[in-house]
N, C-alpha and C. Protein backbone atom coordinates (compact mmCIF):
# COMPACT_ATOMS: atom_id res chain seq x y z
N UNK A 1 0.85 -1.18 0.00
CA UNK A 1 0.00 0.00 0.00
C UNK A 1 0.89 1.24 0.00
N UNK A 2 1.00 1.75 -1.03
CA UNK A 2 2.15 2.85 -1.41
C UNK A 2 0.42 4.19 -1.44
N UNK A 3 1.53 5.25 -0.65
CA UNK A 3 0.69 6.48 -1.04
C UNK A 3 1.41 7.28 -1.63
N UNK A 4 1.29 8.07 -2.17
CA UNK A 4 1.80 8.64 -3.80
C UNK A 4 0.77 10.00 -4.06
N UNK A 5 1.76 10.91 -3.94
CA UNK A 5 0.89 12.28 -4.83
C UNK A 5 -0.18 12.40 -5.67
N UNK A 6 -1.30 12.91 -5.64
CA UNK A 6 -2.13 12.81 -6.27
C UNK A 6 -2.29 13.28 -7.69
N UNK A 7 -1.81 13.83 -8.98
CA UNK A 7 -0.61 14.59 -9.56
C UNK A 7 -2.21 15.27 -10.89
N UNK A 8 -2.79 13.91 -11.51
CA UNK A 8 -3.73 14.30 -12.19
C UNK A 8 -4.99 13.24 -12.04
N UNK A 9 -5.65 13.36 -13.03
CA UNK A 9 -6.97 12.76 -13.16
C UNK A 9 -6.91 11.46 -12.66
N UNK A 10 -5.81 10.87 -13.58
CA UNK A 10 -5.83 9.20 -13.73
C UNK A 10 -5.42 8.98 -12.01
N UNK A 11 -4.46 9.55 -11.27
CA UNK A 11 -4.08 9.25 -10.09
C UNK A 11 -5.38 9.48 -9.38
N UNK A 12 -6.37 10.28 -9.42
CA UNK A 12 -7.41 10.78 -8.66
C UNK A 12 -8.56 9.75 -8.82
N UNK A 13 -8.68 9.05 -9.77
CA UNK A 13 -9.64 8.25 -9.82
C UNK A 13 -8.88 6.88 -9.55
N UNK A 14 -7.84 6.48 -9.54
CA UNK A 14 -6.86 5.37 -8.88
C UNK A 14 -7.09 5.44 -7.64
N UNK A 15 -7.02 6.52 -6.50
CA UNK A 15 -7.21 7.20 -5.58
C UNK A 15 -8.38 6.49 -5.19
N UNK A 16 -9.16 6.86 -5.59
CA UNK A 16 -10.80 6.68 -5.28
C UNK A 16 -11.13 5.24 -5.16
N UNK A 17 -10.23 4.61 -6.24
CA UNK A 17 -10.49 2.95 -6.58
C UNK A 17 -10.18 2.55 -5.51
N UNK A 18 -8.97 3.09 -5.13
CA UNK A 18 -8.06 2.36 -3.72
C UNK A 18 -9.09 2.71 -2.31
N UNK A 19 -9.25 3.38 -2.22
CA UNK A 19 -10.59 3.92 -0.79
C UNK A 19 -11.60 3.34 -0.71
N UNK A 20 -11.89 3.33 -2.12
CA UNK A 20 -13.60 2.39 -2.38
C UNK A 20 -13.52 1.61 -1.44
N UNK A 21 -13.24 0.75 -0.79
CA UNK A 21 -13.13 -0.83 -0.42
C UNK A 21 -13.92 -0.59 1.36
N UNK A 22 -12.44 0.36 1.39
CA UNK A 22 -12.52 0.69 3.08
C UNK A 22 -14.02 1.41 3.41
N UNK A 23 -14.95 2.14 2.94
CA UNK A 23 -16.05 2.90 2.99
C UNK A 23 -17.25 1.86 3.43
N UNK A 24 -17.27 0.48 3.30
CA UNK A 24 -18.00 -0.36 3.13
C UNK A 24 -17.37 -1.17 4.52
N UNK A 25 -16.02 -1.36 4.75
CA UNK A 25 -15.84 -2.11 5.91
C UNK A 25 -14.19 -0.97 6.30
N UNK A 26 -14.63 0.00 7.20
CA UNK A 26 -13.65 1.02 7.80
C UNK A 26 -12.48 0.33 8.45
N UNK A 27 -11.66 0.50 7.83
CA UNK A 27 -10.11 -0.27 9.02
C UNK A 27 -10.05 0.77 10.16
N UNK A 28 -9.66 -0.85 11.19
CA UNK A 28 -9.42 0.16 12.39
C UNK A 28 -8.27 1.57 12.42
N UNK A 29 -8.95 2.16 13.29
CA UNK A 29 -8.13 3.35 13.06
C UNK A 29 -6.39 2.89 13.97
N UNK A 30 -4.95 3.59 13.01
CA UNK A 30 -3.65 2.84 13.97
C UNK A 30 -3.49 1.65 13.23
N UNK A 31 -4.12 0.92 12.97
CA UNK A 31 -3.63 -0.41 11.79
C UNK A 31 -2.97 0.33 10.72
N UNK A 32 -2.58 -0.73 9.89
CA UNK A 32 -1.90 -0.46 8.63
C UNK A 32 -2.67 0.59 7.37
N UNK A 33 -3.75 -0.97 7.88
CA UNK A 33 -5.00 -0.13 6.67
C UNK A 33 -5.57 1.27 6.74
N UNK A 34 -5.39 1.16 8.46
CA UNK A 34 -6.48 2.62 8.58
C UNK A 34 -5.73 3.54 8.43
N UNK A 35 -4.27 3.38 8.78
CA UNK A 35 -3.29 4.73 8.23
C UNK A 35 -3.13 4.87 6.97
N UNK A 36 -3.39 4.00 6.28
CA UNK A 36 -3.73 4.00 4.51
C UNK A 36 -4.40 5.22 4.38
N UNK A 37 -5.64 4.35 4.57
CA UNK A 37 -7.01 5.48 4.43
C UNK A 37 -7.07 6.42 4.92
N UNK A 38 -6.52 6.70 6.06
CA UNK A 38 -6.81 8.55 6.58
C UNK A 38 -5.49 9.13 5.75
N UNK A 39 -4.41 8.54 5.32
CA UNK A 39 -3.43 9.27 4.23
C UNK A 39 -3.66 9.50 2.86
N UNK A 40 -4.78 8.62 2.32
CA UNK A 40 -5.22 8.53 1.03
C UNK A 40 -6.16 9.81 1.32
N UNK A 41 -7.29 9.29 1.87
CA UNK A 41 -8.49 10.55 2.22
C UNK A 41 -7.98 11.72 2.11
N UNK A 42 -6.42 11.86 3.02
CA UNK A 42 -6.38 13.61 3.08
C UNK A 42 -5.74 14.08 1.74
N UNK A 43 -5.29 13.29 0.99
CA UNK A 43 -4.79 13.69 -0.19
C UNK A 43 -5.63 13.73 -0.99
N UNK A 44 -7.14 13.01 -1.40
CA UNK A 44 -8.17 12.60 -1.82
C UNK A 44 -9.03 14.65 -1.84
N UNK A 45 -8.98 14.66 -0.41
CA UNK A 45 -9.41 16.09 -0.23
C UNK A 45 -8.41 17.31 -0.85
N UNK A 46 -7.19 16.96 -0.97
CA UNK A 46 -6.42 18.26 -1.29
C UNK A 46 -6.63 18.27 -2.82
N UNK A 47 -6.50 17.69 -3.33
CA UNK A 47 -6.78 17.17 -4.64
C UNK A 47 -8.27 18.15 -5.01
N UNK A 48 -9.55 17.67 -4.52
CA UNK A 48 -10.60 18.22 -4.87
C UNK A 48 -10.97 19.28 -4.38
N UNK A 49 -9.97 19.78 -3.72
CA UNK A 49 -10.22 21.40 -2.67
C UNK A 49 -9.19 22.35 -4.12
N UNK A 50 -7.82 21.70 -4.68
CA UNK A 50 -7.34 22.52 -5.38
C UNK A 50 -7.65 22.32 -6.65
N UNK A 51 -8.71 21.02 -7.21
CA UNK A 51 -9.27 20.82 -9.11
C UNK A 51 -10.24 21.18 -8.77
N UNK A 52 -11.49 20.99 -7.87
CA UNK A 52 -13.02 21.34 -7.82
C UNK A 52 -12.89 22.45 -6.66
N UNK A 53 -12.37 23.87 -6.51
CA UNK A 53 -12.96 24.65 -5.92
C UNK A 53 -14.37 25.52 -6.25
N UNK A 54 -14.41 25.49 -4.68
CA UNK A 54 -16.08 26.67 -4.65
C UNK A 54 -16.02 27.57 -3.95
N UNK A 55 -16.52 28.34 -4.85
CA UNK A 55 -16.28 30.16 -5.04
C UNK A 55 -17.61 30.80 -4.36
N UNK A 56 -17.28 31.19 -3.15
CA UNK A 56 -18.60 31.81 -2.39
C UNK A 56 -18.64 33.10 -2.44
């Protein structure tokens, strides 16, 4: 489980593929997996905070 910059599209929807799983059965948080997922997630968010911003 490599985490890796989120850089463009194809990584962002790779991204998403890789998370899918955990949403359905959450790894504990401190395991391997769950430090996956809260490292994927926050990159998951930086990603769509700096391609999909909203302009209030």
């Amino acid at each position: 489980m490599d985490i890796k910059p989120i850089q463009n599209e194809a990584d962002y929807k790779a991204a998403l593929k890789a998370v899918s799983p955990y949403f359905e059965n959450e790894p504990k948080p401190g395991s391997a997996e769950g430090d996956f997922f809260e490292g994927m997630l926050a990159l998951i968010s930086a990603y769509q905070a700096n391609t999909f911003p909203i302009h209030m």
